[in-house]
Protein backbone atom coordinates (compact mmCIF):
# COMPACT_ATOMS: atom_id res chain seq x y z
CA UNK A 1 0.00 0.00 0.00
CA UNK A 2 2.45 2.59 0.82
CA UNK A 3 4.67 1.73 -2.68
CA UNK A 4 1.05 2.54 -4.19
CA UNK A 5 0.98 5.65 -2.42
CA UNK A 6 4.52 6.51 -3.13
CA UNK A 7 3.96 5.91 -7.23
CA UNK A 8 1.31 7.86 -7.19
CA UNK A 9 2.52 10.82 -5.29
CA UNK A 10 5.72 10.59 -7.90
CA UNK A 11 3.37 10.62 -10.95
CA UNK A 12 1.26 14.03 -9.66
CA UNK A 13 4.56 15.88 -9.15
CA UNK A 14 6.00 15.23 -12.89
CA UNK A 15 2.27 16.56 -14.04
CA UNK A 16 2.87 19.24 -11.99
CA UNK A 17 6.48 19.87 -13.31
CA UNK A 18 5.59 19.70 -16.88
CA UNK A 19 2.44 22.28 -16.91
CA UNK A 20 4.52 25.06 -15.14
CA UNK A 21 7.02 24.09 -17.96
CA UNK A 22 4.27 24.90 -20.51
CA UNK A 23 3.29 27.93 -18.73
CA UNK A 24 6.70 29.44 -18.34
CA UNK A 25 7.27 28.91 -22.11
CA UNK A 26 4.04 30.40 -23.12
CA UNK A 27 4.87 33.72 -21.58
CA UNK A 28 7.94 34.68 -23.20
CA UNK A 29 6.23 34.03 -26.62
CA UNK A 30 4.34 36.80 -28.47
CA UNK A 31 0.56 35.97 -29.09
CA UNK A 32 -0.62 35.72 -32.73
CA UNK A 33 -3.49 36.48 -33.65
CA UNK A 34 -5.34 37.34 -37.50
CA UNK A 35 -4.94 40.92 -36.40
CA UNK A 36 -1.47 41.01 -35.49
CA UNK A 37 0.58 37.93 -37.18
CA UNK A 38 3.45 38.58 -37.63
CA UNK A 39 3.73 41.68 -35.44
CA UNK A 40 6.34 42.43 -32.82
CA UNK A 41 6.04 44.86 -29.47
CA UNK A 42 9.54 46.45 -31.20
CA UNK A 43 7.52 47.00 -34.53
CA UNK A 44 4.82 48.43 -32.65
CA UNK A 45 6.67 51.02 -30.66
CA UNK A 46 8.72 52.41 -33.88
CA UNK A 47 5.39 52.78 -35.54
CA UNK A 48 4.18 54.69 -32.63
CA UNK A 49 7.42 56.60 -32.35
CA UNK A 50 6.91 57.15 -36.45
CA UNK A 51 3.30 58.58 -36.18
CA UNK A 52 4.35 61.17 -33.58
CA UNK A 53 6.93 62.42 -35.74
CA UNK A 54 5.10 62.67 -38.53
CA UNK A 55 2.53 64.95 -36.44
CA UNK A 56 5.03 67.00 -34.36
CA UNK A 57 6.38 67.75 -37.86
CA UNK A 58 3.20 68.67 -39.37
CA UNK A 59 2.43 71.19 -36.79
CA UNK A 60 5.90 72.76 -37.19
CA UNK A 61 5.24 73.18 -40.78
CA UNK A 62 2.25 74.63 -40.48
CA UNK A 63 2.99 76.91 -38.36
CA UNK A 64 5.95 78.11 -40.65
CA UNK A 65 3.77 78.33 -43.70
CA UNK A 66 0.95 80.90 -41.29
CA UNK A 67 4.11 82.83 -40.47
CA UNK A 68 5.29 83.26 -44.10
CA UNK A 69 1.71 83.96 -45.75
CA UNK A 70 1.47 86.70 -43.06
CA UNK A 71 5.00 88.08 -44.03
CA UNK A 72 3.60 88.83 -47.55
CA UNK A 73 3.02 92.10 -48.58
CA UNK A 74 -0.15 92.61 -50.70
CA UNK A 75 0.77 96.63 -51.28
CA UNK A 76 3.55 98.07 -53.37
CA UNK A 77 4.70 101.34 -53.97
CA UNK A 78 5.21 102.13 -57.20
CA UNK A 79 7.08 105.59 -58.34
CA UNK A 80 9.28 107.26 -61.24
CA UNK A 81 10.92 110.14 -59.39
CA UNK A 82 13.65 112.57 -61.30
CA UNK A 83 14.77 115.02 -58.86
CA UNK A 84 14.39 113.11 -55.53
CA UNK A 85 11.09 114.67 -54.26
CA UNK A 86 8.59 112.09 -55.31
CA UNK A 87 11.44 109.16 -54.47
CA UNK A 88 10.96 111.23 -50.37
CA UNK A 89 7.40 110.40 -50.55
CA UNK A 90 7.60 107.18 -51.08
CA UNK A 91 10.09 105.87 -48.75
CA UNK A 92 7.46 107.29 -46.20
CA UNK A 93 4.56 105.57 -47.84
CA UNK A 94 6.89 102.43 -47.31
CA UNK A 95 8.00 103.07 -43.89
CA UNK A 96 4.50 103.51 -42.74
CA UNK A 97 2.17 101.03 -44.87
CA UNK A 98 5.26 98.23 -44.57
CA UNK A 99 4.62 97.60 -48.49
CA UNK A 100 6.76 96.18 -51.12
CA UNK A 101 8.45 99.00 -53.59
CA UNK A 102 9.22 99.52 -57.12
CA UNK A 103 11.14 102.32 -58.80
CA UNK A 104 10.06 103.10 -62.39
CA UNK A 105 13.67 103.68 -64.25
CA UNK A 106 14.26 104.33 -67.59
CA UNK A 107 16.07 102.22 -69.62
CA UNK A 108 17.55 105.14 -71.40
CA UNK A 109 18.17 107.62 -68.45
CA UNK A 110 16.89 111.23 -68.37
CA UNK A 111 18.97 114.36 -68.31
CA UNK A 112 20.22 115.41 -65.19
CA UNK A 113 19.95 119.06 -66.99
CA UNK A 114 16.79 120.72 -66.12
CA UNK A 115 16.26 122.88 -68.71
CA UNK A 116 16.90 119.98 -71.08
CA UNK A 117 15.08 117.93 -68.98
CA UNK A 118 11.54 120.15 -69.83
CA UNK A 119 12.42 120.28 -73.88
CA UNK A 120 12.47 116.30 -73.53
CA UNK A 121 9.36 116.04 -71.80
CA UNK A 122 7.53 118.40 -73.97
CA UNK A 123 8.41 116.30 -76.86
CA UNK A 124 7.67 113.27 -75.19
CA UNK A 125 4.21 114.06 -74.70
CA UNK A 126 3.48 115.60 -78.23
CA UNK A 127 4.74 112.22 -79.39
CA UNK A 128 2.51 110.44 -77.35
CA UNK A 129 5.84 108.28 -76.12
CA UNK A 130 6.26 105.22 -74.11
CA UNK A 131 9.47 105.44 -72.55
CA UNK A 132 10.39 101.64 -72.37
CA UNK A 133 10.87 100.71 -68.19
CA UNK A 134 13.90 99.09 -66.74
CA UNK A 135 13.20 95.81 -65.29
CA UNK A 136 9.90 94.17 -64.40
CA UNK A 137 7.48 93.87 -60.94
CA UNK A 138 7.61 90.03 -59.57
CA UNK A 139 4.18 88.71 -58.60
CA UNK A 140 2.45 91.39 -59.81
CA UNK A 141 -0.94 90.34 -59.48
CA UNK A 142 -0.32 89.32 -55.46
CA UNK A 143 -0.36 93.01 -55.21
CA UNK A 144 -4.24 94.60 -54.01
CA UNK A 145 -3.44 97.97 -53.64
CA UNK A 146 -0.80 100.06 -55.94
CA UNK A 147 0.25 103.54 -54.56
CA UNK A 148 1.39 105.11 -57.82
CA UNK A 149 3.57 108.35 -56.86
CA UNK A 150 5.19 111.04 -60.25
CA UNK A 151 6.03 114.39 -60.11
CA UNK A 152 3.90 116.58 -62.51
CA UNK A 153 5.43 117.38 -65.83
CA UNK A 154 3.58 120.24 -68.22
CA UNK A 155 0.56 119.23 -66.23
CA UNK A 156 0.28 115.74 -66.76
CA UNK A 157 1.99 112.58 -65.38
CA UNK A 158 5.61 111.98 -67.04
CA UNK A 159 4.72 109.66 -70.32
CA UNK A 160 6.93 106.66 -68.42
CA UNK A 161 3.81 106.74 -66.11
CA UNK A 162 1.95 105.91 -69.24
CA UNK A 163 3.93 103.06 -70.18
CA UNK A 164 3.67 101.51 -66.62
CA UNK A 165 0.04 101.42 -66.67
CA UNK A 166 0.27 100.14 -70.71
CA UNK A 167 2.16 97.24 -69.25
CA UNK A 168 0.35 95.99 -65.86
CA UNK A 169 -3.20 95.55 -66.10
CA UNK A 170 -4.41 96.77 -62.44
CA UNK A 171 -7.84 95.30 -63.17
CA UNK A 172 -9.31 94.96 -59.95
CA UNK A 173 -6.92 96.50 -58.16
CA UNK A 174 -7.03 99.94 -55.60
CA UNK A 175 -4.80 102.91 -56.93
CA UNK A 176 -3.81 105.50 -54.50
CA UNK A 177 -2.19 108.40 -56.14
CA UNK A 178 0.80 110.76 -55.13
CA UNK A 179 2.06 113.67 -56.61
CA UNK A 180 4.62 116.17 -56.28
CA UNK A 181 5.00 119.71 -57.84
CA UNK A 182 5.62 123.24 -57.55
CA UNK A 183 2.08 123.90 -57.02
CA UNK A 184 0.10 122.50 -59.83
CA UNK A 185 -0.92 119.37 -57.91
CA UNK A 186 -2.54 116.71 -59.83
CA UNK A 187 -4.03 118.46 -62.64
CA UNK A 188 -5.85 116.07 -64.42
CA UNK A 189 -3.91 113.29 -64.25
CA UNK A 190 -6.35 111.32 -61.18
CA UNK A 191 -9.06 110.98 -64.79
CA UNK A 192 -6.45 109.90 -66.62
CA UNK A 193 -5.46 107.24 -64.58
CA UNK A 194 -9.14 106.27 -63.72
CA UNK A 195 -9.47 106.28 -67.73
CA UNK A 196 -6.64 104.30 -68.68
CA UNK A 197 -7.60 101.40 -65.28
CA UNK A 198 -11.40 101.57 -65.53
CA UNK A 199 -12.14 98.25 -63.84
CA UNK A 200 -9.83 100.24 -61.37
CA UNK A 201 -10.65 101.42 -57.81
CA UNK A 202 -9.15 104.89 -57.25
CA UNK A 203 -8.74 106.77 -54.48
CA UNK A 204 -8.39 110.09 -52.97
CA UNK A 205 -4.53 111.23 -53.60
CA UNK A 206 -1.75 112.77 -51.83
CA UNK A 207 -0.65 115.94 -53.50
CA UNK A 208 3.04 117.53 -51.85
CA UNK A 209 4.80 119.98 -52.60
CA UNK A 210 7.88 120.39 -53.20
CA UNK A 211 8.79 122.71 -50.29
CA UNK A 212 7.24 119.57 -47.84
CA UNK A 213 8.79 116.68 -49.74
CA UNK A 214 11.67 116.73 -48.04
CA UNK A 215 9.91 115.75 -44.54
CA UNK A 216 6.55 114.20 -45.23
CA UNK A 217 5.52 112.52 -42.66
CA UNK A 218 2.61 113.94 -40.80
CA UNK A 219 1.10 114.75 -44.29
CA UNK A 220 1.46 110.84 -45.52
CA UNK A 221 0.05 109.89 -41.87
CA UNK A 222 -3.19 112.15 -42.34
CA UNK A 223 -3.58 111.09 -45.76
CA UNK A 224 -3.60 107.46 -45.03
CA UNK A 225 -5.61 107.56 -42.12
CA UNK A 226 -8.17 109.90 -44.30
CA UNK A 227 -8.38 106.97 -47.03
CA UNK A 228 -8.39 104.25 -44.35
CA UNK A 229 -5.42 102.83 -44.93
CA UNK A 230 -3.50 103.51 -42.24
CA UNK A 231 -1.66 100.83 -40.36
């Protein structure tokens, strides 16, 4: 009886030994299953790692891109100035509006003679001339509003003013006029503008003279705030 006893107590410990075998094995495996055969908790973890990345780096350029459209200008200054005065008015238009500027030059320069200067422009303008411009605006059309500055010649705008508006179509677009003169203001250039843009929004100008171009400041500063567009 007790060998009995003794056989069977040996058999119920080697059961016992072999299914915490089993179990001890079946931890350190990975389970498989249809929805992750194949799979590892590495593999998982560098996915994971991956995906958070990918969205830190979205955010980051995202943020970049708000901060460059917002750096964008969407005004230019655009001016043909001879003897400085007009050039004085719009650095101030720039410094206080923050637009974009363009200089109209000639691609054949003017005289620096003065006297000379008036025989050429009278003969420009019987000849109905387009004095052709040096180099070209860059994203033109990215441009809403256009403050378009000349000094008054024989009462109208120089004829290079002419062949800026013959070569940018400002369709759509807000024009604010500036002048500068001895005391002829705009004459009747503002309707000549409005005729030669009529699909066109043009506003009230800013006439100086040429005693004041040298410091324009407050006058630019009332003018823009009278239009509205005022920083």
């Amino acid at each position: 009886m007790r060998k009995i006893f003794v056989v069977i107590m040996a058999c119920t410990m080697l059961f016992a030994l072999g299914a915490c075998g089993n179990a001890a094995n079946g931890s350190e495996e990975y389970p498989v299953s249809e929805t992750n055969a194949g799979e590892t908790p590495a593999v998982e973890e560098e996915t994971s790692a991956e995906e958070s990345a990918s969205e830190e780096t979205t955010e980051v350029i995202s943020e970049s891109e708000t901060e460059n459209t917002e750096a964008v200008a969407t005004e230019l200054v655009v001016y043909f100035s001879w003897s400085g005065n007009t050039e004085a008015v719009a650095a101030e238009i720039q410094i206080q509006t923050g637009a974009d500027s363009f200089r109209i030059v000639p691609v054949e320069p003017y005289t620096d003679d003065y006297d000379s200067l008036l025989d050429i422009a009278q003969e420009e303008q019987r000849n109905d001339a387009r004095p052709e411009i040096s180099g070209s605006i860059e994203n033109f059309d990215s441009y809403e509003v256009i403050y378009l500055g000349y000094p008054n010649w024989w009462g109208d705008m120089p004829m290079i003013l002419y062949s800026f508006l013959d070569d940018y179509d400002l369709s759509g677009k807000t024009i604010v006029p500036f002048v500068t003169s001895g005391g002829s203001g705009f004459s009747n250039t503002i309707s000549t503008i409005e005729t030669m843009e009529p699909d066109a929004n043009v506003l009230e100008g800013l006439s100086v003279g040429s005693s004041q171009a040298a410091n324009p400041g407050s006058a630019v500063t009332d003018w823009l705030n009278k239009i509205g567009l005022a920083e």
